[in-house]
Protein backbone atom coordinates (compact mmCIF):
# COMPACT_ATOMS: atom_id res chain seq x y z
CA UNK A 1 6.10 127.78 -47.92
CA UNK A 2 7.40 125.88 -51.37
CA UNK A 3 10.44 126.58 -52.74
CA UNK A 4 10.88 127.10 -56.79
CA UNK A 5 13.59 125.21 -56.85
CA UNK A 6 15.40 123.26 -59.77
CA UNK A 7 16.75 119.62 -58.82
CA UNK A 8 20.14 118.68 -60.37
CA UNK A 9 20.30 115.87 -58.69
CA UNK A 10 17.18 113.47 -57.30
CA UNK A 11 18.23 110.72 -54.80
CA UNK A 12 15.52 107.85 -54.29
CA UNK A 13 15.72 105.50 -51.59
CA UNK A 14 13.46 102.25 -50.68
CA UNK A 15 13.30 101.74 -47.10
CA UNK A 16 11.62 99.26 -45.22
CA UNK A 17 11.66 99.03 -40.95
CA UNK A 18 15.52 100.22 -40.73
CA UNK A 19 14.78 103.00 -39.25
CA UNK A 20 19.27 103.88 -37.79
CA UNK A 21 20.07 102.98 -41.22
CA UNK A 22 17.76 105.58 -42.83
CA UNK A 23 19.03 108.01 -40.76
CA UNK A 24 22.75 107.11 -41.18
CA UNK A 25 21.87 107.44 -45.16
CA UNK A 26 20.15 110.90 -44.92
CA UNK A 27 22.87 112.12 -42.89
CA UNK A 28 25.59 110.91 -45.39
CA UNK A 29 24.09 113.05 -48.38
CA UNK A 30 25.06 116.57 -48.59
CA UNK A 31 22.47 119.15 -47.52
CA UNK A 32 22.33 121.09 -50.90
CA UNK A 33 19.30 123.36 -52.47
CA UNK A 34 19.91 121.18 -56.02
CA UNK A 35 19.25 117.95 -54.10
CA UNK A 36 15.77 115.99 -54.01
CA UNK A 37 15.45 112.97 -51.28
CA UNK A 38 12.93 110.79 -52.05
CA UNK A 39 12.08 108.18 -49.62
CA UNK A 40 9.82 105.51 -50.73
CA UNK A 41 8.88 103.06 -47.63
CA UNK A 42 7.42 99.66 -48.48
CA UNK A 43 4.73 99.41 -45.61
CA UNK A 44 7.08 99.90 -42.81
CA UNK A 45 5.97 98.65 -39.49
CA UNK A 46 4.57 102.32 -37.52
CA UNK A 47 5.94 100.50 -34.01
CA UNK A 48 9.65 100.61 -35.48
CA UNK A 49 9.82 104.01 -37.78
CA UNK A 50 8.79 107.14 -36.29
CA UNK A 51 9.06 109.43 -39.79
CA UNK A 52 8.19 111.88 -37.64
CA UNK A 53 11.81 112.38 -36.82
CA UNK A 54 12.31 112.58 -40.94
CA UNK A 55 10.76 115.44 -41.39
């Protein structure tokens, strides 16, 4: 199901095989409808990030 939804605010993040400090990032940004996360990895190792958990 997609949401029509209208960003204010789009926050981009570059990430690369730090998988605790993704997740202490993602949990520090409020969990509002006019928020966008983008998470761009660069080629993380698969044995240390489990996006899984991300989603």
């Amino acid at each position: 199901m997609t949401k029509n939804t209208s960003y204010h605010y789009s926050i981009i993040i570059p990430h690369k095989n730090t998988p605790r400090l993704l997740e202490r990032c993602l949990c520090s940004i409020p969990t509002w409808d006019e928020i966008q996360i983008i998470i761009i990895d660069d080629n993380s190792n698969s044995e240390s990030v489990d996006f899984s958990q991300f989603t």
